[in-house]
N, C-alpha and C. Protein backbone atom coordinates (compact mmCIF):
# COMPACT_ATOMS: atom_id res chain seq x y z
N UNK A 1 103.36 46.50 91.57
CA UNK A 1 104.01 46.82 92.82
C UNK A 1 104.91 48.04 92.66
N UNK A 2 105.54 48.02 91.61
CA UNK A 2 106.43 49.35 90.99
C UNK A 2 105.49 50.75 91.49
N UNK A 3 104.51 50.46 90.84
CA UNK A 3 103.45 51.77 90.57
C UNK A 3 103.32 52.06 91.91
N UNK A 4 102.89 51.17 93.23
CA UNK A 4 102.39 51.29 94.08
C UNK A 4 103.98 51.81 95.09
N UNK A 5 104.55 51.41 94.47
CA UNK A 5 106.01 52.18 95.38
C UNK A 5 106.75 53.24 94.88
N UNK A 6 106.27 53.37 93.92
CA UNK A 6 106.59 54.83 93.08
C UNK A 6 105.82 55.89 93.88
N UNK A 7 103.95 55.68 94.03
CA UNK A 7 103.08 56.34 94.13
C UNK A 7 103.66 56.76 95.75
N UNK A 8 103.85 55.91 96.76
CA UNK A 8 104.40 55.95 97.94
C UNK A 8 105.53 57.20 98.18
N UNK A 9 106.78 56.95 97.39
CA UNK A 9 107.61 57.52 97.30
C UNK A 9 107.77 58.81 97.56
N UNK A 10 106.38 59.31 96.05
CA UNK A 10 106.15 60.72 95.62
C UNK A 10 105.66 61.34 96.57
N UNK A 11 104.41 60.44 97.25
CA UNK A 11 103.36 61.32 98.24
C UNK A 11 104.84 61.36 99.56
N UNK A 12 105.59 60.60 99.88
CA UNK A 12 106.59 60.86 100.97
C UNK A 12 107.54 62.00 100.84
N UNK A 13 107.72 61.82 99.19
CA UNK A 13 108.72 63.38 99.01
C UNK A 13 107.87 64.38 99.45
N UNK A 14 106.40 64.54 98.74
CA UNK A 14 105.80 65.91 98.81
C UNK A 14 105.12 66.27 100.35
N UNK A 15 105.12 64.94 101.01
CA UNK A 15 104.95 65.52 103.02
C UNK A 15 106.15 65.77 103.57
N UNK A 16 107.55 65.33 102.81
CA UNK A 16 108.46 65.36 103.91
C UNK A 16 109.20 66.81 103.39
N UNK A 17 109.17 67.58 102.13
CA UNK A 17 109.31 68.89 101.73
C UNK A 17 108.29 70.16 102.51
N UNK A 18 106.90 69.46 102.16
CA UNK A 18 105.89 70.10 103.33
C UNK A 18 106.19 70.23 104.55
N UNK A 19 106.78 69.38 105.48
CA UNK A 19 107.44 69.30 106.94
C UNK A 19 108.22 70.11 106.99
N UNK A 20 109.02 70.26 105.93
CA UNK A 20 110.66 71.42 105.91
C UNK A 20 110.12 72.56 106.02
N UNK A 21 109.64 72.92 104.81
CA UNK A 21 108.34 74.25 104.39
C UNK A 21 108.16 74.64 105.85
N UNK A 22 107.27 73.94 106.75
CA UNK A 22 106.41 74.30 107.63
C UNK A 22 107.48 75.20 109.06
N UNK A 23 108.31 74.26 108.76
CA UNK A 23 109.45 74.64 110.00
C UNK A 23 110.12 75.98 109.64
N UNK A 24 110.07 76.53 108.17
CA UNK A 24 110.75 77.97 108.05
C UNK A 24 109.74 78.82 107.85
N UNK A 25 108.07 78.50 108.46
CA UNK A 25 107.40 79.63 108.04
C UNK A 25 107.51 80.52 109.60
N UNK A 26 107.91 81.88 109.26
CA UNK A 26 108.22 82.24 110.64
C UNK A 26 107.93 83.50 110.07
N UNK A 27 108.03 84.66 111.54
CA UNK A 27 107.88 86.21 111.24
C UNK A 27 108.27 86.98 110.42
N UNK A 28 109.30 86.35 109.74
CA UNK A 28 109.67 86.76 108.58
C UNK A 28 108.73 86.71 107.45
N UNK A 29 108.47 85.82 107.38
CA UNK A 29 107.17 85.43 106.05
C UNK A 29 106.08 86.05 105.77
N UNK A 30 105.87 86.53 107.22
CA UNK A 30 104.50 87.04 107.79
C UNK A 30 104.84 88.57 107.48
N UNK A 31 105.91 89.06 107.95
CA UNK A 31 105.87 90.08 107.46
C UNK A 31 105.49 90.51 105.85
N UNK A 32 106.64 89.95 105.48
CA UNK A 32 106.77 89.41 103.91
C UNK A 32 105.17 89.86 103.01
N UNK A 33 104.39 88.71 103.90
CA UNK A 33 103.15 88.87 103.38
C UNK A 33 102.27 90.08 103.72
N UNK A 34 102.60 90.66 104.67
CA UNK A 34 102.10 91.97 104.94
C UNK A 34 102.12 93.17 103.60
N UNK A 35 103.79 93.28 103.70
CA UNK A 35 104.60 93.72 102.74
C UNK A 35 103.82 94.29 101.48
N UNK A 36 103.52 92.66 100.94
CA UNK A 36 102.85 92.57 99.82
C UNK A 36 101.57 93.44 99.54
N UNK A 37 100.94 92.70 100.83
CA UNK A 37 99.37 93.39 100.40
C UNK A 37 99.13 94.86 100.75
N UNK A 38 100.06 95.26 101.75
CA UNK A 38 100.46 97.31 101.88
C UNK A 38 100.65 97.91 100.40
N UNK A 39 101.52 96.94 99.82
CA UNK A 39 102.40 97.87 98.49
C UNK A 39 101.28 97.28 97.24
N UNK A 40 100.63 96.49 97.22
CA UNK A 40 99.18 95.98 96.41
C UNK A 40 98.32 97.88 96.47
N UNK A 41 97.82 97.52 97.54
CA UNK A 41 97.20 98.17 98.08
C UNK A 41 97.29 100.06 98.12
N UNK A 42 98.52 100.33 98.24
CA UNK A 42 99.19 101.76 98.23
C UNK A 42 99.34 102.32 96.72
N UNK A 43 99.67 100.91 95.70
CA UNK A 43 99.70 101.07 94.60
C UNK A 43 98.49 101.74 94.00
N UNK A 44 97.56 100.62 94.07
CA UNK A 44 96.35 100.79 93.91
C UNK A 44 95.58 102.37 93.84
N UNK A 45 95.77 102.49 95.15
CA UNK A 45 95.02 103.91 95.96
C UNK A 45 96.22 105.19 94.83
N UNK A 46 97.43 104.89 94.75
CA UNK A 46 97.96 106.09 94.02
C UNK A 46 97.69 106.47 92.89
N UNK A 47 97.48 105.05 92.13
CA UNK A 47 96.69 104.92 90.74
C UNK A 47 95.95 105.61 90.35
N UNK A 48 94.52 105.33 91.46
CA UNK A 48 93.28 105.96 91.37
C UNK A 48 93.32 107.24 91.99
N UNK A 49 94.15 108.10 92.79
CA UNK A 49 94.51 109.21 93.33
C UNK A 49 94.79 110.01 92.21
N UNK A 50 96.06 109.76 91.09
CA UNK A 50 96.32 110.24 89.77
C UNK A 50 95.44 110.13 88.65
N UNK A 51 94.17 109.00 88.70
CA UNK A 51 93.60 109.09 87.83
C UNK A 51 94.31 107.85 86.77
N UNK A 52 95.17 107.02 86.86
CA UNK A 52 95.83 106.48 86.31
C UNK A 52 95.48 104.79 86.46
N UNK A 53 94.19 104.26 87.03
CA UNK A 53 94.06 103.43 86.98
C UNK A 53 93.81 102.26 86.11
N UNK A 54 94.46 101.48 86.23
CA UNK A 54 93.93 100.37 84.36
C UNK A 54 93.74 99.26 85.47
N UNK A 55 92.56 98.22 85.04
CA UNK A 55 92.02 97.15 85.49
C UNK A 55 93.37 96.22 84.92
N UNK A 56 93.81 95.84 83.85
CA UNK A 56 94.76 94.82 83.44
C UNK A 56 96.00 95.18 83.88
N UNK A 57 96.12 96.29 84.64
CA UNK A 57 97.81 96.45 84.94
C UNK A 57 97.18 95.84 86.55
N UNK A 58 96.21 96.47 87.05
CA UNK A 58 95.98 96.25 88.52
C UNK A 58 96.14 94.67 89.22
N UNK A 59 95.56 93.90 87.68
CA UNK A 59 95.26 92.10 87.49
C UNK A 59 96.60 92.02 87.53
N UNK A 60 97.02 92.36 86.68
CA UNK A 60 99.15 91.71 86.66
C UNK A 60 99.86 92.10 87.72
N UNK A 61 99.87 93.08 88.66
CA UNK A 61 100.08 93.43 89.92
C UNK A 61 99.84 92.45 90.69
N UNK A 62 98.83 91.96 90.87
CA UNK A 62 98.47 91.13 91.79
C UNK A 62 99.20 89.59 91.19
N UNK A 63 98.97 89.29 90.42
CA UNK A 63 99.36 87.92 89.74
C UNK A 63 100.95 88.02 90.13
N UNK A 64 101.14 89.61 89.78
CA UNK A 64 103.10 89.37 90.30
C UNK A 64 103.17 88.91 91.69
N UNK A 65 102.12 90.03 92.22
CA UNK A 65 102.71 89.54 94.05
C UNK A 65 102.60 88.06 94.39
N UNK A 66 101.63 86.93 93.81
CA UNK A 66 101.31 85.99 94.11
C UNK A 66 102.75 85.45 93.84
N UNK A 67 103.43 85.48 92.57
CA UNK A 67 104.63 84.90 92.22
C UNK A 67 105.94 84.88 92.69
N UNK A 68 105.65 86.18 94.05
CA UNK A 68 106.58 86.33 95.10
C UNK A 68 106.90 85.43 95.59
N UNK A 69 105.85 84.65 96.10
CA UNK A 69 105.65 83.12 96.69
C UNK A 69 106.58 82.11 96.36
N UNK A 70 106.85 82.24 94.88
CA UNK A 70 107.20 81.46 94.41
C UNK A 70 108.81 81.47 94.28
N UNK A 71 109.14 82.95 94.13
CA UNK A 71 110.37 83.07 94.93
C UNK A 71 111.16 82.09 96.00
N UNK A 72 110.44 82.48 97.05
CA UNK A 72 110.19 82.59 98.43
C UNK A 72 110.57 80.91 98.46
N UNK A 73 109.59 80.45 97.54
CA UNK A 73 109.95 78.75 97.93
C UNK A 73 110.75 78.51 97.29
N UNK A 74 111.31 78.75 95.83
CA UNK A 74 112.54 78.44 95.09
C UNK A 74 113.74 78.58 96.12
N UNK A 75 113.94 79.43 97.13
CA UNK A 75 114.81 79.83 98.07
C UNK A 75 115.17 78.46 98.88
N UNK A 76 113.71 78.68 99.33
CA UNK A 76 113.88 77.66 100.60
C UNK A 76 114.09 76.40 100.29
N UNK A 77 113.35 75.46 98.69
CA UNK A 77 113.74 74.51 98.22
C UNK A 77 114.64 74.33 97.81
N UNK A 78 115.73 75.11 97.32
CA UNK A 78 116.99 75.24 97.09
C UNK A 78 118.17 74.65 98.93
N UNK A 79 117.67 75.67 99.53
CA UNK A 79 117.79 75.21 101.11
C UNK A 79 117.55 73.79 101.39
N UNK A 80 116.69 73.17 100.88
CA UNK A 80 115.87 71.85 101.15
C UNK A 80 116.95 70.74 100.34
N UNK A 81 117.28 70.95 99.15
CA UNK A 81 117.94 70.36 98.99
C UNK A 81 119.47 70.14 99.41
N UNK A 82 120.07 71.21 99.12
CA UNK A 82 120.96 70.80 99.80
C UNK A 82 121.43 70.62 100.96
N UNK A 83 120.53 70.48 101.93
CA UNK A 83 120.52 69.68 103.35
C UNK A 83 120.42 68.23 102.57
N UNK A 84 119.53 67.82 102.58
CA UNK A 84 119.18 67.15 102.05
C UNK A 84 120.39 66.03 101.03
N UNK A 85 121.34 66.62 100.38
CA UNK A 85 122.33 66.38 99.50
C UNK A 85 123.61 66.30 100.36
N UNK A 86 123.58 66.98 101.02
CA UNK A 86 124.85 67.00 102.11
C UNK A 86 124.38 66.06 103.11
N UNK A 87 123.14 65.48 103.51
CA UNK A 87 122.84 64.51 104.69
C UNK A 87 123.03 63.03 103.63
N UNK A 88 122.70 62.72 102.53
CA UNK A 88 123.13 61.51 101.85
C UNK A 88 124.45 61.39 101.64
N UNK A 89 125.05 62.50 101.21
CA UNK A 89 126.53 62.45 101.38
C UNK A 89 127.39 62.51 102.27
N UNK A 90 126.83 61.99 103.80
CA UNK A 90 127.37 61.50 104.83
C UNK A 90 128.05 63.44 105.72
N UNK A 91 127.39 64.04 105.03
CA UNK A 91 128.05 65.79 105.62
C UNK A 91 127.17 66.63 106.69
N UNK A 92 127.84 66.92 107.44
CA UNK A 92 126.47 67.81 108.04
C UNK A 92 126.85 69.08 107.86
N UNK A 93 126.30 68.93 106.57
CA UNK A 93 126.27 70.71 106.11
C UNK A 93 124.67 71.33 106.12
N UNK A 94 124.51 72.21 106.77
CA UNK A 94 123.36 72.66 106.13
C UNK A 94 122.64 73.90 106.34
N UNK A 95 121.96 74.70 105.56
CA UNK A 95 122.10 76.03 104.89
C UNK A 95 121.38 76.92 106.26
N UNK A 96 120.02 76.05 106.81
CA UNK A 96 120.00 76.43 108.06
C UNK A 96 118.58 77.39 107.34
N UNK A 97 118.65 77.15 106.70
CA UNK A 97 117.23 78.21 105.88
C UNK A 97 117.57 79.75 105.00
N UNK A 98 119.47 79.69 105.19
CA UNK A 98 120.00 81.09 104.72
C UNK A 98 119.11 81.72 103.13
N UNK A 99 119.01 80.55 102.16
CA UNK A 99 118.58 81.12 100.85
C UNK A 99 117.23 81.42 101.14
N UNK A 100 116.66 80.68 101.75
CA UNK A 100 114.73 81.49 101.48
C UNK A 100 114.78 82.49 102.56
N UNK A 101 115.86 82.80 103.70
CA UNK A 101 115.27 83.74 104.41
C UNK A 101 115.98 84.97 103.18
N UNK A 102 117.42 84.70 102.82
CA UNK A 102 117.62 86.12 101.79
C UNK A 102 117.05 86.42 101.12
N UNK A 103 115.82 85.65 100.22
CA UNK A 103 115.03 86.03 99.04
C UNK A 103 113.89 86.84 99.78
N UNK A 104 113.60 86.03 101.04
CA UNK A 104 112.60 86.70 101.66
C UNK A 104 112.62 88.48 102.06
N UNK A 105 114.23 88.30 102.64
CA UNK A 105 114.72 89.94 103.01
C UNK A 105 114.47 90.60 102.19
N UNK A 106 115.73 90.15 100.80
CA UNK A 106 115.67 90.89 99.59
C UNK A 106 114.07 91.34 98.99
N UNK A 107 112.65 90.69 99.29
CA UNK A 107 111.40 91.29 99.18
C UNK A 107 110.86 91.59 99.90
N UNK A 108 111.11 92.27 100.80
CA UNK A 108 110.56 93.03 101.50
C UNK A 108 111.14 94.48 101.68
N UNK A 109 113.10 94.35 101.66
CA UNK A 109 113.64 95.44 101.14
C UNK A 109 112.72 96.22 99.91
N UNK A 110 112.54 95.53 98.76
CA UNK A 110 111.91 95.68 97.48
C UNK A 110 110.43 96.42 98.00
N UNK A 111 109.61 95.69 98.56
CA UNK A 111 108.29 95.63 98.79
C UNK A 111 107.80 97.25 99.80
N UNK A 112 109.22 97.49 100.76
CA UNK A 112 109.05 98.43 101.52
C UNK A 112 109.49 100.09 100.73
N UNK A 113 110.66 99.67 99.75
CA UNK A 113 110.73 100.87 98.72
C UNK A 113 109.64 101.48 97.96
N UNK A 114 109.00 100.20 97.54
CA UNK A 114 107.91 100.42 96.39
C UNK A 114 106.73 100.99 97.66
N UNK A 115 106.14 100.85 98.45
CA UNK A 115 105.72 101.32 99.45
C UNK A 115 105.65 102.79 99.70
N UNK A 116 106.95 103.12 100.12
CA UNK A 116 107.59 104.19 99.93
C UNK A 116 107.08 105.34 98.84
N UNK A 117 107.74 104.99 97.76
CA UNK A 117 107.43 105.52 96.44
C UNK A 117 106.09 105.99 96.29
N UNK A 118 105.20 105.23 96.70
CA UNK A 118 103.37 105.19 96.82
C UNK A 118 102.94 106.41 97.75
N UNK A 119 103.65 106.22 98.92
CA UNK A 119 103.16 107.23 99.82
C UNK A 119 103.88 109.15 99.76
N UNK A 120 105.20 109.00 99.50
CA UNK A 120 105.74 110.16 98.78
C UNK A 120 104.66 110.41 97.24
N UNK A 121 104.70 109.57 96.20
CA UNK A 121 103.36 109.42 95.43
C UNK A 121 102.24 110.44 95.84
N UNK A 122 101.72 110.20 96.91
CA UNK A 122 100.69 110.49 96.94
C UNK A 122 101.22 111.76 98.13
N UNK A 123 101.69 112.49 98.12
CA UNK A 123 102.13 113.40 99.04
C UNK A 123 102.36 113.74 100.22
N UNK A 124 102.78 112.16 101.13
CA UNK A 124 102.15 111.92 102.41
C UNK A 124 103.90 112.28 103.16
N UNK A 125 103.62 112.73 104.44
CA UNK A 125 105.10 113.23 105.06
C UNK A 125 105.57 111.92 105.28
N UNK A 126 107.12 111.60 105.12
CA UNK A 126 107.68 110.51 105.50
C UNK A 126 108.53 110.42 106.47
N UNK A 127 108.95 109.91 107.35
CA UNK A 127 109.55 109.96 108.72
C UNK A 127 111.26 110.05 108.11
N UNK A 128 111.79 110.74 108.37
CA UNK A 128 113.49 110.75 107.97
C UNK A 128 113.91 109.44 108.42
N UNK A 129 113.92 108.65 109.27
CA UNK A 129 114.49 107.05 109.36
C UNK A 129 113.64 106.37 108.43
N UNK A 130 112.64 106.80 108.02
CA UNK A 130 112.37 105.70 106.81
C UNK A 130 112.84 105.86 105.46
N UNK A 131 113.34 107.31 105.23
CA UNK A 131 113.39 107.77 104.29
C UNK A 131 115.50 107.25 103.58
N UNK A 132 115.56 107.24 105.13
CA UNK A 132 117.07 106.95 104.87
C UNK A 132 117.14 105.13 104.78
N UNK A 133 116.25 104.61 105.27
CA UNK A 133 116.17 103.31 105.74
C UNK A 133 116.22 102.24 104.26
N UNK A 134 114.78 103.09 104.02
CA UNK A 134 114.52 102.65 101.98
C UNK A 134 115.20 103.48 100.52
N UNK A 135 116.69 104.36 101.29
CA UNK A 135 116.97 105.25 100.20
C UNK A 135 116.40 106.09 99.64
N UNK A 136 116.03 106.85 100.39
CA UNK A 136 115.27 108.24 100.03
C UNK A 136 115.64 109.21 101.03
N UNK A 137 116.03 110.67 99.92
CA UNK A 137 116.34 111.82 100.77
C UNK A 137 115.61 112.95 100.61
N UNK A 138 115.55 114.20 100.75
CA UNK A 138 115.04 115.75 100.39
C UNK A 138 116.07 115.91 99.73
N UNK A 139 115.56 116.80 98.35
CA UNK A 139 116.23 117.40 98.01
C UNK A 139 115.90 118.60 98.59
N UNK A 140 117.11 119.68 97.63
CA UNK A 140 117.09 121.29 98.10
C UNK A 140 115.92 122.20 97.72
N UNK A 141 114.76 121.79 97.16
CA UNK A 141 113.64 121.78 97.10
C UNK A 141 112.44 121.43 97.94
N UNK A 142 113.17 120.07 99.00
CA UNK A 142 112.47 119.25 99.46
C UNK A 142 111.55 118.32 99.21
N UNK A 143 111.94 118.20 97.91
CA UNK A 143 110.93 116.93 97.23
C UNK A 143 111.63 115.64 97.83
N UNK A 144 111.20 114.52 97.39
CA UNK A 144 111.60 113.19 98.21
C UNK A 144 112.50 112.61 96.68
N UNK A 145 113.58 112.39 97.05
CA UNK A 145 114.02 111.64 96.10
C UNK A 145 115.15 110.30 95.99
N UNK A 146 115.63 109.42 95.36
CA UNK A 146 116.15 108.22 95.91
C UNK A 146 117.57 108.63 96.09
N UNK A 147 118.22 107.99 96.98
CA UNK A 147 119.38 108.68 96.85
C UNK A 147 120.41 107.37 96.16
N UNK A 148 121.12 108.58 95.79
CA UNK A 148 122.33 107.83 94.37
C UNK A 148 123.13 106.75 94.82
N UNK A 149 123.17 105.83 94.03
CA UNK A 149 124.02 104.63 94.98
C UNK A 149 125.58 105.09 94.61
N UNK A 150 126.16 104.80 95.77
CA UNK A 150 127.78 105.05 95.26
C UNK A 150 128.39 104.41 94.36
N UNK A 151 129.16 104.61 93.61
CA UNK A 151 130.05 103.84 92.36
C UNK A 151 131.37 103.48 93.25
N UNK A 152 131.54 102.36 92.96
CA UNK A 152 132.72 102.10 93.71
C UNK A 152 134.26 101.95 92.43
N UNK A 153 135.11 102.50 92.92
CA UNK A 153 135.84 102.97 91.58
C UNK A 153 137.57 101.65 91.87
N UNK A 154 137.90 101.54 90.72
CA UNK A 154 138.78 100.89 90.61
C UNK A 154 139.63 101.04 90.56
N UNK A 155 140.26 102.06 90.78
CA UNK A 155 141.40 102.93 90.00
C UNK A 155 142.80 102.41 90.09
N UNK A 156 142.92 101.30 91.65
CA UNK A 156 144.03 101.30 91.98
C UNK A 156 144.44 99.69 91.78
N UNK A 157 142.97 99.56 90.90
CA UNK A 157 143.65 97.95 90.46
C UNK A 157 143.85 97.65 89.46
């Protein structure tokens, strides 16, 4: 009977995490996944544009983007629980989906740079709001280049 209420248990955790899952897949994600397969893809084409293509870097590329995913849910299961931890502990606290949507932002910020990089890469004109958008400026040359992050200085503490 143990076994058979153990077995119960597990399959209830892994539909009622699935239920959570399902409720934060939104336009965000979708983008997300767009993201991915543009900057797969842009990579790719720059590779073979330079002549620089390797089959085992192209395989680990892809295997990374898949592991994005995995991100993505570490976020949101993180989210999951502690709803979850704060609803047994009599609290109504809860995260509201904040950690998997930031991991999500934070890759696509990522996903849209590297993007970027691909299409300057390959010599293509870039729109000045994108360029400022993903940190990239002209230089006095007019080449495309990232622009410097500020140092924030301490001096007065």
């Amino acid at each position: 009977m143990t076994e058979n209420a153990t077995t119960k248990g597990f399959i209830g955790a892994i539909v009622g995490v699935g239920a959570y899952l399902a409720n934060r897949i939104d336009a965000v994600l979708v983008v997300l996944a767009i993201f991915l397969i543009l900057d797969y893809i842009a990579g790719v084409t720059l590779a073979l544009m330079q002549g620089e293509f390797d089959k085992k870097k192209g395989v680990q590329g892809a295997v990374k983007k898949l592991f994005y995913i995995v991100l993505v849910l570490l976020g949101f299961l993180l989210d999951f629980v502690i709803s979850t931890v704060s609803q047994d502990a009599g609290l109504a606290f809860s995260t509201g989906g904040f950690l998997g949507l930031a991991v999500t932002l934070y890759l696509i910020g990522n996903e849209g740079l590297s993007i970027l990089e691909s299409l300057v890469g390959m010599g293509l004109p870039v729109p000045p709001f994108l360029q400022k958008a993903f940190g990239y400026m002209k230089d006095s040359s007019g080449k495309m280049v990232k622009i410097p992050k500020e140092e924030s200085s301490d001096e007065g503490v």
